[in-house]
C-alpha atoms as a PDB file:
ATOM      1  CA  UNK A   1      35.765  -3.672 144.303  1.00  0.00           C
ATOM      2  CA  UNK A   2      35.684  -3.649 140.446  1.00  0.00           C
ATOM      3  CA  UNK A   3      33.426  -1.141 138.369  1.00  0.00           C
ATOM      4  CA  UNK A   4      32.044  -1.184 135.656  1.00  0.00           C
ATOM      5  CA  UNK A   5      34.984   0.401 133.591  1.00  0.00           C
ATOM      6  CA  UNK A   6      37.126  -2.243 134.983  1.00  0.00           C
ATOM      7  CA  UNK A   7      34.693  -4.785 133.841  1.00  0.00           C
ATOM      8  CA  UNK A   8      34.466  -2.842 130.189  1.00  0.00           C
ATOM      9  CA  UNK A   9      37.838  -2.953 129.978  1.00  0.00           C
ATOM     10  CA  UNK A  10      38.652  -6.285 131.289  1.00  0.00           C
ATOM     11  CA  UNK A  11      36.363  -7.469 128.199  1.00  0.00           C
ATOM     12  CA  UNK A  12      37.532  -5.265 125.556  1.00  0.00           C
ATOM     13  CA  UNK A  13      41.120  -6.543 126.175  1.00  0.00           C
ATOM     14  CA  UNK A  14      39.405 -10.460 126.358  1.00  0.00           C
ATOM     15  CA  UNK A  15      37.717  -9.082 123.253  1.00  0.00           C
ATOM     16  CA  UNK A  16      41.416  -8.321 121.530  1.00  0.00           C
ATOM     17  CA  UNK A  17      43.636 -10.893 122.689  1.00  0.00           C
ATOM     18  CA  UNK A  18      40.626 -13.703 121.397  1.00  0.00           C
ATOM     19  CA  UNK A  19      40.847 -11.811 118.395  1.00  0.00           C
ATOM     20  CA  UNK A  20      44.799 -11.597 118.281  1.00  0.00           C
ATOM     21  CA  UNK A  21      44.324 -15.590 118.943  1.00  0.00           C
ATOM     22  CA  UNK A  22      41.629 -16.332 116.001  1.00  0.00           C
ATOM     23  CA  UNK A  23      44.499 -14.308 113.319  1.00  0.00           C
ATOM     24  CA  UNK A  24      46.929 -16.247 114.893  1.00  0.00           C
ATOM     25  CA  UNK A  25      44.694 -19.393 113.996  1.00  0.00           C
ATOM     26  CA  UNK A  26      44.300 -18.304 110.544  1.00  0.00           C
ATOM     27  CA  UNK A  27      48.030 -17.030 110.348  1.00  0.00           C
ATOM     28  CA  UNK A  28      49.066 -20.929 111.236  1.00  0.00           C
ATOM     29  CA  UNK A  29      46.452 -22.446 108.687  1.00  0.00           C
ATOM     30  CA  UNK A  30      48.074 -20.362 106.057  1.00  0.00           C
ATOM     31  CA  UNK A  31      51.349 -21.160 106.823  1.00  0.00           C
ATOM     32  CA  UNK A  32      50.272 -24.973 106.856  1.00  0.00           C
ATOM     33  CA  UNK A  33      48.672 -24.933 103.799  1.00  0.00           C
ATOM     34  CA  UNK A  34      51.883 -23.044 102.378  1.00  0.00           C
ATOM     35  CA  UNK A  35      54.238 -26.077 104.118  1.00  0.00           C
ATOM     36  CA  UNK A  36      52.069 -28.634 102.817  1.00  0.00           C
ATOM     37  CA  UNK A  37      52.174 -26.895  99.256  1.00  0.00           C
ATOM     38  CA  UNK A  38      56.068 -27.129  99.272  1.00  0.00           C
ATOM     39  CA  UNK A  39      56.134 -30.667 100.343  1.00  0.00           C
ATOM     40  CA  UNK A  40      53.569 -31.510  96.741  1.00  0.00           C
ATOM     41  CA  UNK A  41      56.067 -29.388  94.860  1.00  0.00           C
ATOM     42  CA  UNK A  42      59.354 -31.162  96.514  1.00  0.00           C
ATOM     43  CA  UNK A  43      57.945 -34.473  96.620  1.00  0.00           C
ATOM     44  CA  UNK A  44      57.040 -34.106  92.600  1.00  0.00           C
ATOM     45  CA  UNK A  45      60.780 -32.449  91.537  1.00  0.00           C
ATOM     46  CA  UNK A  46      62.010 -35.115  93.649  1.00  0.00           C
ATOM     47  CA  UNK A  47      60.270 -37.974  91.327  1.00  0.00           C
ATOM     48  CA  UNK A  48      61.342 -35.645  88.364  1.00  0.00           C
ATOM     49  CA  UNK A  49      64.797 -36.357  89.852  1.00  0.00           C
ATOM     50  CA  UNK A  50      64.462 -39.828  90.508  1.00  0.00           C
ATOM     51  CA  UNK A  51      63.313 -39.939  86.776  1.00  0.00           C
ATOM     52  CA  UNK A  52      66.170 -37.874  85.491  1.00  0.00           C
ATOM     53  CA  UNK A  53      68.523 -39.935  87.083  1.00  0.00           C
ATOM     54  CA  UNK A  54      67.072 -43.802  85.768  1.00  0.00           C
ATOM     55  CA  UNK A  55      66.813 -42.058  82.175  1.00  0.00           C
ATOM     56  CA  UNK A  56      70.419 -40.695  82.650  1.00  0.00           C
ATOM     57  CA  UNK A  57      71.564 -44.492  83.581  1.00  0.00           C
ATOM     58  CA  UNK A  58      69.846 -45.932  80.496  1.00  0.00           C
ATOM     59  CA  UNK A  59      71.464 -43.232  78.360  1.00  0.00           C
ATOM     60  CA  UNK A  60      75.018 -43.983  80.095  1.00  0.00           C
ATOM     61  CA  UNK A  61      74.051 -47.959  79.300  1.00  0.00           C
ATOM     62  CA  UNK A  62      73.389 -47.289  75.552  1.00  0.00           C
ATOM     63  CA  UNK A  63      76.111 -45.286  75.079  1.00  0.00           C
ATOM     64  CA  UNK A  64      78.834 -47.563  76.802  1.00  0.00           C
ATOM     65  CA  UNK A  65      77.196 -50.553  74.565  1.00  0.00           C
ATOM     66  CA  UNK A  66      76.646 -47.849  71.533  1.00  0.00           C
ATOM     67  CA  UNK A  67      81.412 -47.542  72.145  1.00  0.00           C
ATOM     68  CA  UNK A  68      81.620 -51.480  72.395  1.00  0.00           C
ATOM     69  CA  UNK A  69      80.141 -51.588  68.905  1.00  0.00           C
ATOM     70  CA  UNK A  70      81.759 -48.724  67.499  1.00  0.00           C
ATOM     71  CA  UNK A  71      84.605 -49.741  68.660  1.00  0.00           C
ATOM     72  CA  UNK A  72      84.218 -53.332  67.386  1.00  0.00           C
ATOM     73  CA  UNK A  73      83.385 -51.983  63.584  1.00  0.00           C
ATOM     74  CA  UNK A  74      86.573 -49.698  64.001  1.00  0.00           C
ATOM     75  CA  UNK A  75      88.787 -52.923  64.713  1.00  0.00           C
ATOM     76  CA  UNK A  76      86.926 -54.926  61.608  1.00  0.00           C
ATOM     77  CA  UNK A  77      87.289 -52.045  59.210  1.00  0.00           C
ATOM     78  CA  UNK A  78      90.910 -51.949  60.176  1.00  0.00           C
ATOM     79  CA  UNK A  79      91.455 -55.594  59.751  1.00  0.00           C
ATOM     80  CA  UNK A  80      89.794 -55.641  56.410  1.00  0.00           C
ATOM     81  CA  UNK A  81      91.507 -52.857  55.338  1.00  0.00           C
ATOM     82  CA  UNK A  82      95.076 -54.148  56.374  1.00  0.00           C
ATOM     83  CA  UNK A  83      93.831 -57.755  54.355  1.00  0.00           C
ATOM     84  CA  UNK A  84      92.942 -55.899  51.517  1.00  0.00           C
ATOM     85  CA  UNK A  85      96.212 -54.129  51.363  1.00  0.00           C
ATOM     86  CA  UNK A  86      97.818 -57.513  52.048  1.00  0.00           C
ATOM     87  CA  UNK A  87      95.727 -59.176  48.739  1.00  0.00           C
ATOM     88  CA  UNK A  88      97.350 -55.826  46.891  1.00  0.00           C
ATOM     89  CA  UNK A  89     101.017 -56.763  47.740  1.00  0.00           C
ATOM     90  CA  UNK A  90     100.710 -60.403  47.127  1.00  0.00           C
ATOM     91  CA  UNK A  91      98.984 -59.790  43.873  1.00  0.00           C
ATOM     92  CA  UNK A  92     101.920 -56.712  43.016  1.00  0.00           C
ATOM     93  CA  UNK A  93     104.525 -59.666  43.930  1.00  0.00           C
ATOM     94  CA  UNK A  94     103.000 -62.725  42.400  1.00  0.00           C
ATOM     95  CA  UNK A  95     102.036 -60.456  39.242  1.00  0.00           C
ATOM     96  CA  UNK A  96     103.765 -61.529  35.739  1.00  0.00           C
ATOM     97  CA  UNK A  97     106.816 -59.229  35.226  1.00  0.00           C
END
């Protein structure tokens, strides 16, 4: 038969592992609220990223276009350069001696 120190005892241990159960409860909510924190943080650096990486794309676009044009005014300040010295010769040659 069980007494009634087996009976004490028997709910004393129910007592602890319900508690031990209830922490572990809490212990999980924590941690969930902790994942769910770190998924808000990754999902916002991961639109910083996103951002980063359009902005980078339009700043690789400019500058490619911003070379085309220097580039272009490199090649007409040559050219205009080379005439001019070309209008000095002709004008050394065809001048009265």
């Amino acid at each position: 038969m069980v007494n009634s120190e087996d009976l004490k005892t028997l709910l004393e241990v129910s007592k602890k592992a319900t508690q031990l159960k209830l922490e572990m409860i809490q212990m999980n909510e924590e941690l969930l609220e902790e994942v769910q924190k770190l998924q808000n943080q990754f999902r916002e650096t991961l639109e910083i990223v996103k951002s980063i990486k359009s902005d980078s794309k339009d700043i690789l676009k400019k500058h490619d276009d911003l070379s085309k044009d220097v580039f272009k005014l490199t090649i007409l300040w040559v050219t205009g350069c080379i005439g001019l010295i070309a209008q000095c010769i002709a004008y050394i040659i065809k001048a009265p001696k």
